[in-house]
Protein backbone atom coordinates (compact mmCIF):
# COMPACT_ATOMS: atom_id res chain seq x y z
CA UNK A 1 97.65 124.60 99.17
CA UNK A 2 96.18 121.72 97.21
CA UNK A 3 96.07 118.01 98.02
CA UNK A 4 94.85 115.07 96.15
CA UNK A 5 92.25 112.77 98.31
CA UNK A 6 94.25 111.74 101.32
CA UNK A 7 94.33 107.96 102.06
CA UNK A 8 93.05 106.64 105.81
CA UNK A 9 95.26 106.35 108.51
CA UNK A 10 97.00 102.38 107.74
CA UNK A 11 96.14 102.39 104.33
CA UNK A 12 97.26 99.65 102.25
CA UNK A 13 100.85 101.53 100.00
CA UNK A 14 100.76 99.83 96.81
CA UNK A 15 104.33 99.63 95.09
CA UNK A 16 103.55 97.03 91.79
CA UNK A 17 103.57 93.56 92.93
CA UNK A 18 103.98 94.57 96.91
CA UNK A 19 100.97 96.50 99.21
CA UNK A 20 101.75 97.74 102.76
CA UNK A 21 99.44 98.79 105.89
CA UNK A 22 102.48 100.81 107.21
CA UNK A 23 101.86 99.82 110.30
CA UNK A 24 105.95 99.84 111.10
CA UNK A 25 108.10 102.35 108.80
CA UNK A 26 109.55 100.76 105.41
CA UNK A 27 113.23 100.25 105.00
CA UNK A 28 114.23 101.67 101.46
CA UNK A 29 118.18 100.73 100.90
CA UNK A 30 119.92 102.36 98.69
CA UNK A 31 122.41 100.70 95.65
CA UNK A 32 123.75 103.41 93.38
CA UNK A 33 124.75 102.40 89.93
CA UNK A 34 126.99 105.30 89.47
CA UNK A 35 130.36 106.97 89.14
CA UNK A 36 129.78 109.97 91.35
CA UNK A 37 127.15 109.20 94.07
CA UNK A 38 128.39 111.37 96.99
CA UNK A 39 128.32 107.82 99.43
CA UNK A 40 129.71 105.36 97.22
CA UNK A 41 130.08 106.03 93.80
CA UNK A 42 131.86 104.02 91.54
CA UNK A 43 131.81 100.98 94.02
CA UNK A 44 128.66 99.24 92.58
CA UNK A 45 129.22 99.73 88.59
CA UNK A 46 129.71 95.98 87.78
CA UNK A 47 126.46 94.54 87.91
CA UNK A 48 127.29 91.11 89.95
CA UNK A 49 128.88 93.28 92.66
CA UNK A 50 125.43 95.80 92.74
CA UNK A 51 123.51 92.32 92.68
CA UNK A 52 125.57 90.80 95.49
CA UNK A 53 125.19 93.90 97.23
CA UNK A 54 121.18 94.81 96.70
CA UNK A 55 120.83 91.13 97.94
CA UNK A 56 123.32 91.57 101.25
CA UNK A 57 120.65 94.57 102.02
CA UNK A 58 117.60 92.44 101.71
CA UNK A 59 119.05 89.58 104.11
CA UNK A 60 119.86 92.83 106.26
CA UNK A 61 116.02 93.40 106.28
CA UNK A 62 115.46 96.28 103.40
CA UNK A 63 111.85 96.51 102.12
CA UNK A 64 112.29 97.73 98.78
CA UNK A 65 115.54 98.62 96.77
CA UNK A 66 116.28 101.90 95.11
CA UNK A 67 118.57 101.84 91.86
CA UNK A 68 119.84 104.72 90.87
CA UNK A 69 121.93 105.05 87.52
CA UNK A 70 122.70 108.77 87.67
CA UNK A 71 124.12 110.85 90.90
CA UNK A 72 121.73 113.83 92.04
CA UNK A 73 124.05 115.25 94.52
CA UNK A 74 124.55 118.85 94.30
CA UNK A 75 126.38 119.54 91.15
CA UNK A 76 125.99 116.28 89.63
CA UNK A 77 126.26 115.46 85.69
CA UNK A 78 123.33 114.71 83.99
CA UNK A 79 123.69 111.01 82.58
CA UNK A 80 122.17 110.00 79.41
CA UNK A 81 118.82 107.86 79.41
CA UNK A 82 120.43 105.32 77.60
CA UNK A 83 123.50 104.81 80.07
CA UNK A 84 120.95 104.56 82.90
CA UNK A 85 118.80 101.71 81.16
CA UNK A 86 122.22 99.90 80.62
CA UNK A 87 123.16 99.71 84.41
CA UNK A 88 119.78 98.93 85.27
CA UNK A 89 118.00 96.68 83.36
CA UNK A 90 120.38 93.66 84.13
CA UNK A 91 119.88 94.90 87.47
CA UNK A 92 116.10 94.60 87.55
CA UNK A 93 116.07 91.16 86.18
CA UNK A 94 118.35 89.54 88.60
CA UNK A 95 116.63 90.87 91.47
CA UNK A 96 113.03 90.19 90.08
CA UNK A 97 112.77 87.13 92.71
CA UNK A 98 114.84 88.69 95.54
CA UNK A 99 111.79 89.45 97.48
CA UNK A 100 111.87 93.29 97.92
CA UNK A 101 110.04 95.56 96.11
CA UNK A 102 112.59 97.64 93.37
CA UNK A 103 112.48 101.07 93.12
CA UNK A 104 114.14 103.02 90.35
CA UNK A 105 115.68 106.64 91.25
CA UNK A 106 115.26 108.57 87.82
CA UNK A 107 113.75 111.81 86.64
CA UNK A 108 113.86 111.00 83.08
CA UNK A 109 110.62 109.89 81.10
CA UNK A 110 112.57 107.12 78.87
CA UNK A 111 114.17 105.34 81.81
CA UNK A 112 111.07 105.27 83.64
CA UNK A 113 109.47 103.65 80.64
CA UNK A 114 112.01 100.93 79.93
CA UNK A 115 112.43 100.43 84.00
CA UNK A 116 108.51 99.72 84.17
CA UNK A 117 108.60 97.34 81.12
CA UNK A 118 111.55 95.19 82.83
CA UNK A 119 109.46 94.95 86.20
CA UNK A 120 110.49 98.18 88.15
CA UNK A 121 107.48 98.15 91.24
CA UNK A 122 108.47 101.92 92.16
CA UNK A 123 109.43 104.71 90.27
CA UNK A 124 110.99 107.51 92.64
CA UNK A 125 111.52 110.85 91.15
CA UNK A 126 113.25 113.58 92.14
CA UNK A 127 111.59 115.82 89.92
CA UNK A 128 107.97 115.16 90.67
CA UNK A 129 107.28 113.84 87.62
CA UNK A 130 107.61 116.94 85.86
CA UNK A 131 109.54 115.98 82.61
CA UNK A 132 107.70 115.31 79.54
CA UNK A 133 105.63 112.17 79.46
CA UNK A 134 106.63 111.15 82.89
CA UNK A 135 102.56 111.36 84.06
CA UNK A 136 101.69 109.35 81.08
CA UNK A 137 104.53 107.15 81.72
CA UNK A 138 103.75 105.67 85.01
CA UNK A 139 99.74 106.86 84.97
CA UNK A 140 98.74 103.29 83.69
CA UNK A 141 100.82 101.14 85.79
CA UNK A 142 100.09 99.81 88.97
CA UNK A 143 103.96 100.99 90.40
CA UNK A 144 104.13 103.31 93.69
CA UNK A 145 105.10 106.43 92.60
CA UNK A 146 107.74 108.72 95.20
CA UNK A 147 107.22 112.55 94.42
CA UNK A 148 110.42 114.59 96.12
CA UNK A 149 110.90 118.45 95.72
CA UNK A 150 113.90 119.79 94.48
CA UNK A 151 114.20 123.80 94.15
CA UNK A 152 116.17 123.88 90.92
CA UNK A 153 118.46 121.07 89.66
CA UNK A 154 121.06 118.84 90.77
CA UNK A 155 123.84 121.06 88.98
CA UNK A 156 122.28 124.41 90.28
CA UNK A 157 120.14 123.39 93.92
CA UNK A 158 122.33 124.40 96.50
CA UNK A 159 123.47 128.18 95.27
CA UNK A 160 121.98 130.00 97.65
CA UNK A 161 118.43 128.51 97.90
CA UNK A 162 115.70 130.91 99.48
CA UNK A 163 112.33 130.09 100.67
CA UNK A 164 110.01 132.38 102.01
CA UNK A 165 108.81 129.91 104.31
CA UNK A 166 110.22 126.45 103.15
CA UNK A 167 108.04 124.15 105.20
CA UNK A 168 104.52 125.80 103.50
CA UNK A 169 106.69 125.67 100.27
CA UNK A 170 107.49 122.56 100.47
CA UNK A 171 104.37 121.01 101.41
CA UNK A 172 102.47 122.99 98.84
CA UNK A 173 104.43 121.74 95.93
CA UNK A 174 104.16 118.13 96.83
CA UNK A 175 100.34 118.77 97.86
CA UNK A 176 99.92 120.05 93.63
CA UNK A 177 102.02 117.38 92.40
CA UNK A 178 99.59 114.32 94.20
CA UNK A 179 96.87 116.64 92.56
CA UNK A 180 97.98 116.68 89.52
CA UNK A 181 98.95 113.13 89.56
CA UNK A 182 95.30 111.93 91.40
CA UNK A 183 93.84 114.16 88.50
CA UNK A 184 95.59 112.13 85.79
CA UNK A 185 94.22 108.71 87.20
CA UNK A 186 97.27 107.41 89.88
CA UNK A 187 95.05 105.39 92.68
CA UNK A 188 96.50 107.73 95.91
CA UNK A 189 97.26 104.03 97.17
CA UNK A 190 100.04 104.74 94.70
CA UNK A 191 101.21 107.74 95.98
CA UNK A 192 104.56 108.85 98.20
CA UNK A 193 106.03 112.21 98.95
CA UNK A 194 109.44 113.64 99.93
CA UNK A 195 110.23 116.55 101.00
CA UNK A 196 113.73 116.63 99.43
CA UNK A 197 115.91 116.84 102.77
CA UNK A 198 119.36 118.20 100.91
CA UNK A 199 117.76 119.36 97.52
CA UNK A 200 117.96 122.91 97.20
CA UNK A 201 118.02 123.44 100.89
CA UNK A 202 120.10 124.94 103.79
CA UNK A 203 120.78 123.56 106.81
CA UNK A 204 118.14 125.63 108.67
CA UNK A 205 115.98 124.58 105.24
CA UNK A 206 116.35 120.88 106.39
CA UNK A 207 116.16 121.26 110.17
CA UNK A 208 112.74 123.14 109.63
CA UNK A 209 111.32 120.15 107.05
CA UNK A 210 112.00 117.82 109.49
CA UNK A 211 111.29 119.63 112.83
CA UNK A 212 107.62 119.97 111.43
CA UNK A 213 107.62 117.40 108.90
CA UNK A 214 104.01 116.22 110.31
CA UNK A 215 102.82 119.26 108.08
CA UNK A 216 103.48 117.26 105.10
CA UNK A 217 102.12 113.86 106.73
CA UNK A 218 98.66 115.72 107.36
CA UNK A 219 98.48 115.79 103.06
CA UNK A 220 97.54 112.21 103.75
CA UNK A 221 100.29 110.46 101.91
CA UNK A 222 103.39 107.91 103.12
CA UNK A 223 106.17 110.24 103.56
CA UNK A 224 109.54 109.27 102.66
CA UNK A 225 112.69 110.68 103.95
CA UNK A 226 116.13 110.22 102.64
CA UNK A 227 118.58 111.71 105.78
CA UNK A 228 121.61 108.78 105.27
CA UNK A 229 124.92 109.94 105.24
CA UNK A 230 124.07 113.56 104.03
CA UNK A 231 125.76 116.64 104.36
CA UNK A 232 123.11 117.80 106.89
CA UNK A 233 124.40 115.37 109.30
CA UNK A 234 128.12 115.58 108.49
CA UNK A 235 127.56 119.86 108.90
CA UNK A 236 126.64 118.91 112.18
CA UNK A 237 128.60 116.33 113.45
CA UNK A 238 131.79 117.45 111.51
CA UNK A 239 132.10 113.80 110.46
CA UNK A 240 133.53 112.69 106.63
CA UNK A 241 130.87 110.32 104.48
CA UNK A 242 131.40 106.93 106.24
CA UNK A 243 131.39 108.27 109.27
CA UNK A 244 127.67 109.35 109.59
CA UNK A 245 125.89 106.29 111.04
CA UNK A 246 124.77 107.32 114.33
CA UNK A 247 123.59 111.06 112.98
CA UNK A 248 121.74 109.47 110.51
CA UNK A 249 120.28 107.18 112.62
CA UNK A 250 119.80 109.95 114.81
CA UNK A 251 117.73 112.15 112.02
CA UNK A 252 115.89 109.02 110.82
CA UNK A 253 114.84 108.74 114.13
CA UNK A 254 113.25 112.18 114.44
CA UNK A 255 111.74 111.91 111.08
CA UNK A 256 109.67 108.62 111.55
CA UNK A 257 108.42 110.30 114.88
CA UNK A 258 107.38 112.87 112.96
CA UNK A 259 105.56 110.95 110.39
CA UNK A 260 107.56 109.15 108.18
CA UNK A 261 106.83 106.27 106.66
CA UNK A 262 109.86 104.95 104.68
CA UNK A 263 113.53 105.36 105.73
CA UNK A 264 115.62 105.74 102.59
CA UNK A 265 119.08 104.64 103.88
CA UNK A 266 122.37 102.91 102.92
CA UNK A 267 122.79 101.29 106.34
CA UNK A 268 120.09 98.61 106.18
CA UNK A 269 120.71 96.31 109.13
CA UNK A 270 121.59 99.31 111.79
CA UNK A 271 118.36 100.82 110.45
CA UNK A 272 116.11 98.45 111.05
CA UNK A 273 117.71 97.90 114.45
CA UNK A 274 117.00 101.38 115.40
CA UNK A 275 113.57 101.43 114.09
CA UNK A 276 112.81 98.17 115.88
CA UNK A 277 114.14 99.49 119.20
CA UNK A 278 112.16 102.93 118.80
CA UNK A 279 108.97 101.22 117.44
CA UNK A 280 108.86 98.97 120.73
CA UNK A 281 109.41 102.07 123.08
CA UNK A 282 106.67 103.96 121.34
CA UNK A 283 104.23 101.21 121.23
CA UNK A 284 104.55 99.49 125.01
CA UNK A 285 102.50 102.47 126.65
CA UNK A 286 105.34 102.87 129.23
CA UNK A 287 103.90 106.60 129.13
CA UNK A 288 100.67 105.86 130.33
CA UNK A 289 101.72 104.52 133.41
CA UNK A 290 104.19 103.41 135.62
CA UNK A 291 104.40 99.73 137.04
């Protein structure tokens, strides 16, 4: 397995014009710029409603922002790197002063280019930055940089995905990818990986990640997990789309006691409720000893 030069335990995460000790997880809240996203699609494709609505999740307490202009749920449509820059760059200006950090969701090199040049402080890419040019696209910036695995694509990830052992897998990908990044001249300040919870992965796929999701924390980077409203949760619950809260909750729960870092959610204020709740359990040393 390899693995770019870990950073220390409370290392400062450095996202463009934001740096973090991660000493409490990061909120990530999600605003989807698209027609199909399995949550909410369609909902946000006027720009002064996504506005009003990435600013509604930063009074709820969000960290950074992720805008997404094309759906990767399983069997999603490409959408052309053109139409993405069009729903997000009047995005990215009018929420340059809104005081979180903005993340763009995109796996293609052009969009991550134009995003960057309007002021994008994250790129977050479900590829890995695999496509052509994406290293040299983001390698000179100073933006944080989210590497996720996928097995396959969007249109093609969940027919019948097989691991031989999917945590290992999964860990050893992102491991190469921070390599190859680190090896191209990214800071590993800059650096964030995601195991993909729903990408090309079964149920069991997902419960495993997460179960031992400390194996990919031990590579030395933030992790990020993304659990909100998917069909993990709604497999096990039986419950439609807006119906998820507490299992995601639940899940995001598990996953920041098992190393996480940042919760990607769409549920901002309930989020940060439950992480504030869990964070003062873990740290009052009720454990230790009882009064």
């Amino acid at each position: 397995m390899s693995a770019a030069t870990p950073v220390p335990d409370r290392a400062i995460l450095r996202c463009g014009r934001f740096a973090w000790t991660l000493e409490r997880p990061l909120v990530m809240g999600v605003v989807n710029l698209t027609a199909d996203s399995f949550s909410d699609g369609g909902r946000l494709l006027d720009p002064a409603r996504a506005v009003a609505h990435a600013r509604e999740l930063v009074a709820a307490g969000a960290d950074i922002l992720d805008l997404g202009a094309e759906s990767t749920r399983p069997g999603a449509t490409p959408v052309p790197a053109a139409l993405q820059i069009e729903r997000l760059l009047p995005l990215l200006g009018a929420l340059r002063d809104c005081g979180a950090a903005l993340s763009v969701d995109t796996r293609k090199t052009e969009v991550m280019r134009a995003a960057l040049a309007a002021g994008a402080d994250m790129i977050n890419d479900v590829n890995a930055f695999r496509d052509e040019g994406a290293v040299d696209a983001v390698r000179d910036t100073t933006a944080g940089l989210c590497v996720m695995h996928m097995r396959g694509s969007p249109e093609t990830m969940q027919r019948a995905p097989r691991y031989e052992e999917a945590v290992t897998e999964v860990a050893g990908f992102l491991g190469e990818r921070a390599a190859a990044l680190a090896a191209a001249g990214v800071a590993p300040e800059r650096i964030v990986l995601d195991p993909g919870i729903g990408f090309g992965k079964t149920l069991r796929h997902n419960l495993q990640l997460l179960e031992r999701l400390g194996v990919i924390a031990a590579l030395g980077f933030p992790v990020l997990v993304g659990v909100s409203r998917k069909s993990m949760v709604g497999t096990i619950t039986g419950r439609g789309v807006e119906a998820r809260l507490a299992g995601s909750l639940a899940a995001m729960l598990f996953a920041v006691a098992r190393g996480a870092a940042i919760a990607r959610v769409h549920d901002v204020a309930e989020s940060r409720d439950a992480l504030a709740v869990w964070q003062a359990i873990a740290g009052s040393g009720a454990g230790a000893a009882h009064e």
